[in-house]
C-alpha atoms as a PDB file:
ATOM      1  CA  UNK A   1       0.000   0.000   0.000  1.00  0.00           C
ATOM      2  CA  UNK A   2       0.799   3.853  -0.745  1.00  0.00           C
ATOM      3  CA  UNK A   3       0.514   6.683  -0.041  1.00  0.00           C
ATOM      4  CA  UNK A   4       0.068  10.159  -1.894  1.00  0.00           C
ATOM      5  CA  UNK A   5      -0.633  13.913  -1.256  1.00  0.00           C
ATOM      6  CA  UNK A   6      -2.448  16.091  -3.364  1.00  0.00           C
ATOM      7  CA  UNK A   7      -2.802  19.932  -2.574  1.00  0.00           C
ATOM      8  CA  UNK A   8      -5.550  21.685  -4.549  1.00  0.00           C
ATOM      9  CA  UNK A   9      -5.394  25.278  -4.597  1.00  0.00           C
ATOM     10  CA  UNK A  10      -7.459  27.637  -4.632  1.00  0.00           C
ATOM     11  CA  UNK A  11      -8.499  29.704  -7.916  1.00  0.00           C
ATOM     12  CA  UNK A  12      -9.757  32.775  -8.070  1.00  0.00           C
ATOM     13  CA  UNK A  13     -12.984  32.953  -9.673  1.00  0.00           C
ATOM     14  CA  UNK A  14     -13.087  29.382 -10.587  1.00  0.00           C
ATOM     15  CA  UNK A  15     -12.821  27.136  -7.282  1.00  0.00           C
ATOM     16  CA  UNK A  16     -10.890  24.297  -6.912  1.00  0.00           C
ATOM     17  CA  UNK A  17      -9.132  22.681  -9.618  1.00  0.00           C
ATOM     18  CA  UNK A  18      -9.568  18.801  -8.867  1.00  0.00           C
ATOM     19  CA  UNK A  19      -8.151  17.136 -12.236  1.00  0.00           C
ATOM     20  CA  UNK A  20      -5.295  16.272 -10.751  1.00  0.00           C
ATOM     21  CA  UNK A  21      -7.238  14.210  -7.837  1.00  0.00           C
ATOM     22  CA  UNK A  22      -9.729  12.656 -10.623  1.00  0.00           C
ATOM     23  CA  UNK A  23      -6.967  11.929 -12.611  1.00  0.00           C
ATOM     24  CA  UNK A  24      -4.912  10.263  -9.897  1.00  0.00           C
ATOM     25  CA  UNK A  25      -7.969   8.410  -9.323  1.00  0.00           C
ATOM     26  CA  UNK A  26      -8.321   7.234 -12.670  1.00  0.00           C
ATOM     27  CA  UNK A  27      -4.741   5.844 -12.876  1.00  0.00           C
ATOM     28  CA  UNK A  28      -4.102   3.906  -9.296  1.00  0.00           C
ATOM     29  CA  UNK A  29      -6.825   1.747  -7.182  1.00  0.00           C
ATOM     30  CA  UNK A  30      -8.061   3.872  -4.214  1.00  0.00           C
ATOM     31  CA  UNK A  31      -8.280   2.618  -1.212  1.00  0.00           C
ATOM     32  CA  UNK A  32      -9.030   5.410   1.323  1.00  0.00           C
ATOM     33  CA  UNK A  33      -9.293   9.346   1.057  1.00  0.00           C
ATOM     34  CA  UNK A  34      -8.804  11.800   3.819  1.00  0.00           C
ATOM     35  CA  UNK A  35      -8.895  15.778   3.462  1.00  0.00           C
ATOM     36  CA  UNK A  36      -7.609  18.606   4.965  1.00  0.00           C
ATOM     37  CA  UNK A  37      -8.721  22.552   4.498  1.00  0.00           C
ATOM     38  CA  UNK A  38      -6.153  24.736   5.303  1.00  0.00           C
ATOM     39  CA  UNK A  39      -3.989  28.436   4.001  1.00  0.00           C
ATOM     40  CA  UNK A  40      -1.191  29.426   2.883  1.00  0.00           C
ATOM     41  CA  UNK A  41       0.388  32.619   2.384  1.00  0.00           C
ATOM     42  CA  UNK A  42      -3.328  33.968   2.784  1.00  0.00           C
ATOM     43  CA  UNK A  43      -4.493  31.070  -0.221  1.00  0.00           C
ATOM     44  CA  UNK A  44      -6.790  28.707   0.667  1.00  0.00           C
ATOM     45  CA  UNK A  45      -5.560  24.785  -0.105  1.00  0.00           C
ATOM     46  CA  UNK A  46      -7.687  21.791   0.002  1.00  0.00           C
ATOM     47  CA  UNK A  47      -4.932  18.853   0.650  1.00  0.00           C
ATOM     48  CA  UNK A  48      -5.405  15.029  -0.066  1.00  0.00           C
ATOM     49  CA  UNK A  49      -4.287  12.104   1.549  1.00  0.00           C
ATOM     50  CA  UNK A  50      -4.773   8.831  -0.432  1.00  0.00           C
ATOM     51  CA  UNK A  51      -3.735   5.195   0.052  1.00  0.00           C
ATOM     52  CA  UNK A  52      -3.631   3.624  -2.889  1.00  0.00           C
ATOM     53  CA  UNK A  53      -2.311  -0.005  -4.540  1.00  0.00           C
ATOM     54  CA  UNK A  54      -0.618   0.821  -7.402  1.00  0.00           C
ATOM     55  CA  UNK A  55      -1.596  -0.804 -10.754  1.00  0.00           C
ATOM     56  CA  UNK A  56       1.829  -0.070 -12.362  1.00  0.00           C
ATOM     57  CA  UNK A  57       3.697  -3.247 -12.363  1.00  0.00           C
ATOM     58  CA  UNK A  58       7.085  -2.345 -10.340  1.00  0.00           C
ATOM     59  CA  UNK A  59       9.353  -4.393 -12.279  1.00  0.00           C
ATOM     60  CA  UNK A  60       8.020  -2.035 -15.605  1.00  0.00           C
ATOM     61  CA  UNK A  61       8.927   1.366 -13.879  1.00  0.00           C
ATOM     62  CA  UNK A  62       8.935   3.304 -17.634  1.00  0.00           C
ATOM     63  CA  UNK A  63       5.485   1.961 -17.579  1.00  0.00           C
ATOM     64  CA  UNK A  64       3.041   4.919 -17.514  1.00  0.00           C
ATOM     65  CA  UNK A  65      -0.863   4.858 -18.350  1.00  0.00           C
ATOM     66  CA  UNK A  66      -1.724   7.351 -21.106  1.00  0.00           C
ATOM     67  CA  UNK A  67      -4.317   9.259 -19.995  1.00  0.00           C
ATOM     68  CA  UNK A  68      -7.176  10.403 -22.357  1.00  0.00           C
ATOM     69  CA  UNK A  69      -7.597  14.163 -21.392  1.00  0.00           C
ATOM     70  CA  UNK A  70     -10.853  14.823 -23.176  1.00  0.00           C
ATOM     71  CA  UNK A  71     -12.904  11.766 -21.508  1.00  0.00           C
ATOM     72  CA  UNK A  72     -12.489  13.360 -18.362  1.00  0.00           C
ATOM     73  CA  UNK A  73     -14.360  16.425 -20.170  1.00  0.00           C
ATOM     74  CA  UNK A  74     -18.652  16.821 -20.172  1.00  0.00           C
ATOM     75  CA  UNK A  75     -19.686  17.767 -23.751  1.00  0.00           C
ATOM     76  CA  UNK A  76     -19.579  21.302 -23.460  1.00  0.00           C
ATOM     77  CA  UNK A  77     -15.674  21.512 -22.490  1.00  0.00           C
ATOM     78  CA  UNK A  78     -15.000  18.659 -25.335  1.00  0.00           C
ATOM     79  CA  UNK A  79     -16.210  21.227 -27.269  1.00  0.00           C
ATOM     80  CA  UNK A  80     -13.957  23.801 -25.834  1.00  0.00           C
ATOM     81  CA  UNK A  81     -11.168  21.429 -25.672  1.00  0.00           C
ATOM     82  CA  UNK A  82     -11.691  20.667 -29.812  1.00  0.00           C
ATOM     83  CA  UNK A  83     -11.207  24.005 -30.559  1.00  0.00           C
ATOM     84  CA  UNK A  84      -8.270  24.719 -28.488  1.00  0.00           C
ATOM     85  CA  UNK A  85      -6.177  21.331 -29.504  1.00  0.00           C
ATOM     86  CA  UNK A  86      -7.137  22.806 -33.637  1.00  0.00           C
ATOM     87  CA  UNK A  87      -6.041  26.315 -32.670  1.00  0.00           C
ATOM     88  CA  UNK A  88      -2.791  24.978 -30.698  1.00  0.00           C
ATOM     89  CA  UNK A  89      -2.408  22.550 -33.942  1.00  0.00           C
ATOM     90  CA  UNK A  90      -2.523  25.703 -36.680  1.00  0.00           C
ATOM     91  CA  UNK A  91      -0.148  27.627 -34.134  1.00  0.00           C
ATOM     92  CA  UNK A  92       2.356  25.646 -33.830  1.00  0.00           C
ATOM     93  CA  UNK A  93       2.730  25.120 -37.679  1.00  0.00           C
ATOM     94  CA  UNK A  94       3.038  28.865 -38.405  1.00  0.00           C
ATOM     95  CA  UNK A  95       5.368  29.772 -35.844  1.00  0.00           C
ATOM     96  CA  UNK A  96       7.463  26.459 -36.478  1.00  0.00           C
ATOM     97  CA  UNK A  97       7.327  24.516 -32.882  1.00  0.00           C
ATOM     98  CA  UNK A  98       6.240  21.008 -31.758  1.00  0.00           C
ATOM     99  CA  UNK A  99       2.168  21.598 -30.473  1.00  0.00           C
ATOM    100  CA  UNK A 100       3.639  20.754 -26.677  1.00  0.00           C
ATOM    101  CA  UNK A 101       5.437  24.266 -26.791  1.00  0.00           C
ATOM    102  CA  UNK A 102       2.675  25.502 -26.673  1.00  0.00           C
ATOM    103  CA  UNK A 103       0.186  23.647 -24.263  1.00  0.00           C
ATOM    104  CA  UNK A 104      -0.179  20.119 -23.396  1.00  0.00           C
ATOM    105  CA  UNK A 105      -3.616  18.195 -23.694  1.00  0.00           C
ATOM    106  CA  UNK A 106      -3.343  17.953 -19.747  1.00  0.00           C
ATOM    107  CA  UNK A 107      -3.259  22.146 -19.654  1.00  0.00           C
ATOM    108  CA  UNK A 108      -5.860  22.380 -22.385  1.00  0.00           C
ATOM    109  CA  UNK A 109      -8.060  20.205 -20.834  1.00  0.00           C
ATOM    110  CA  UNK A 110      -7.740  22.465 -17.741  1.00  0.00           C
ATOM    111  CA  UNK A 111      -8.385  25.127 -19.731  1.00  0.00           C
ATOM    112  CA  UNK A 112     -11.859  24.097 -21.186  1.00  0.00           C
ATOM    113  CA  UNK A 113     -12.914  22.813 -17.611  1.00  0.00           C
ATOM    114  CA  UNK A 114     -12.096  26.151 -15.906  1.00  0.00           C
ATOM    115  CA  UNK A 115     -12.310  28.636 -18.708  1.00  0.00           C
ATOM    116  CA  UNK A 116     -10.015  30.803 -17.091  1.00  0.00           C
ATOM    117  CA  UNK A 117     -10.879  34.907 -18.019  1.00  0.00           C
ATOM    118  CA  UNK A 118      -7.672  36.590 -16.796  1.00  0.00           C
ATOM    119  CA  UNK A 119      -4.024  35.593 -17.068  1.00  0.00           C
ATOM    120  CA  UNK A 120      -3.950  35.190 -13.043  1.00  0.00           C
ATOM    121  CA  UNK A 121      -5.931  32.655 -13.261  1.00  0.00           C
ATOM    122  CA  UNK A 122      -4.679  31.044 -16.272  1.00  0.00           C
ATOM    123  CA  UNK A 123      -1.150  31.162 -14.661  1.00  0.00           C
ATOM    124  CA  UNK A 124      -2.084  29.170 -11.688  1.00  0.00           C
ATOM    125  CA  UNK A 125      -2.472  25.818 -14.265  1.00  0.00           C
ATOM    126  CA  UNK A 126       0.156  23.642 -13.221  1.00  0.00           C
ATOM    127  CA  UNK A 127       2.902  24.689 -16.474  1.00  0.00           C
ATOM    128  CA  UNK A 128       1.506  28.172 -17.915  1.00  0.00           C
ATOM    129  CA  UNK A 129       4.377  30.435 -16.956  1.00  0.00           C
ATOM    130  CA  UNK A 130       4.897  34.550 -18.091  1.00  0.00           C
ATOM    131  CA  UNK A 131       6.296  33.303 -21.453  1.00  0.00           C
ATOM    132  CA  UNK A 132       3.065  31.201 -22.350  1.00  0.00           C
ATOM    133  CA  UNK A 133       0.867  33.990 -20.761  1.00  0.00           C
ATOM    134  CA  UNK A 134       3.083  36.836 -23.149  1.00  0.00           C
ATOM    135  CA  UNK A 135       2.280  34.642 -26.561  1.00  0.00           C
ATOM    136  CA  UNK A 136      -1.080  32.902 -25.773  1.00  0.00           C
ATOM    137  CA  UNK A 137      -3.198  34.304 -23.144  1.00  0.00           C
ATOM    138  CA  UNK A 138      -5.242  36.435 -25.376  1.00  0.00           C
ATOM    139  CA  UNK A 139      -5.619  33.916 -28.204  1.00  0.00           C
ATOM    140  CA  UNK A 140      -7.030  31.232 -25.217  1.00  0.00           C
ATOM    141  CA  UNK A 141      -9.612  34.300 -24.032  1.00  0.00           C
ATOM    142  CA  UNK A 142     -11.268  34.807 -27.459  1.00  0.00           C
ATOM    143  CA  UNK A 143     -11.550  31.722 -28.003  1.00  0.00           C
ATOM    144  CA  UNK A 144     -13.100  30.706 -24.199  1.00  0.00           C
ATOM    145  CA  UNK A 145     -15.097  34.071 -25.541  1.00  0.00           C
ATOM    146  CA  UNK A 146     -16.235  32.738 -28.981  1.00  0.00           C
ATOM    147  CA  UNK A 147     -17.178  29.267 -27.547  1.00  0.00           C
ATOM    148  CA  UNK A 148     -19.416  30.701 -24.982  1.00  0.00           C
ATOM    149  CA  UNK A 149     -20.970  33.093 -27.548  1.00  0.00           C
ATOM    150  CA  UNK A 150     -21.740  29.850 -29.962  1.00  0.00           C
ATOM    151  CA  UNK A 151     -23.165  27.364 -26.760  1.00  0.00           C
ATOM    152  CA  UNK A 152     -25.135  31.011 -25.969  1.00  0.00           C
ATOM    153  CA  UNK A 153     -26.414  30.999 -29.385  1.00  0.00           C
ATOM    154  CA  UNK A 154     -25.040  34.472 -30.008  1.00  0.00           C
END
């Protein structure tokens, strides 16, 4: 048996961004769950304690489950998520860099399930630094914009 923290942070606006729980929860065979509210430099933290059995065989340690990002979506952010991996997809060919330069599917999934609206809170998804913010950010906010507008029927 194992054991594994999680701390989920709080985001502004948003609330607490779980995916990394679900995901963990996805991967390994749960056994028991205990949680913990507490702050941090004025930030409130929701933190995870888990005991787990792990379904990686030990002997394959390079072993590591792909996960499918978008299944862990509802329709809506599939949507979202579509339009962001076709956008990331265009990008990358015009400015001449492998897709993951510019997001991952884990980050874009993150950002069709939060729909972040300022580049605060799109900088608190594990990976988004200032240099990603700089190039992206407002690219990411019309289309979170233009997807809203179309489920709206605007």
């Amino acid at each position: 048996m194992e054991l594994k923290i999680i701390n989920i942070p709080w985001i502004d606006g948003i609330g607490f961004d779980d995916s990394e729980l679900v995901e963990f929860c996805e991967i390994e065979d749960v056994i028991n769950v205990g949680d913990n509210f507490f702050f941090h430099e004025n930030r409130p933290y929701l933190t995870t304690l888990l005991q787990y059995r792990s379904k990686v065989n030990p002997s394959k340690k390079s072993y590591k489950k792909k996960i499918d990002h978008r299944a862990l979506l509802d329709e809506d952010d599939k949507k979202l998520y579509d339009v962001l991996r076709e956008w990331r997809s265009t990008r990358s060919i015009s400015i001449g860099v492998p897709v993951y330069n510019l997001f991952d599917n884990k980050q874009l999934a993150k950002i069709a399930r939060l729909k972040p609206e300022t580049k605060k809170a799109l900088g608190e998804i594990e990976g988004i630094g200032k240099g990603k913010l700089d190039n992206y950010s407002e690219d990411v906010f019309a289309i979170i914009i233009n997807q809203r507008e179309i489920k709206d029927g605007k």
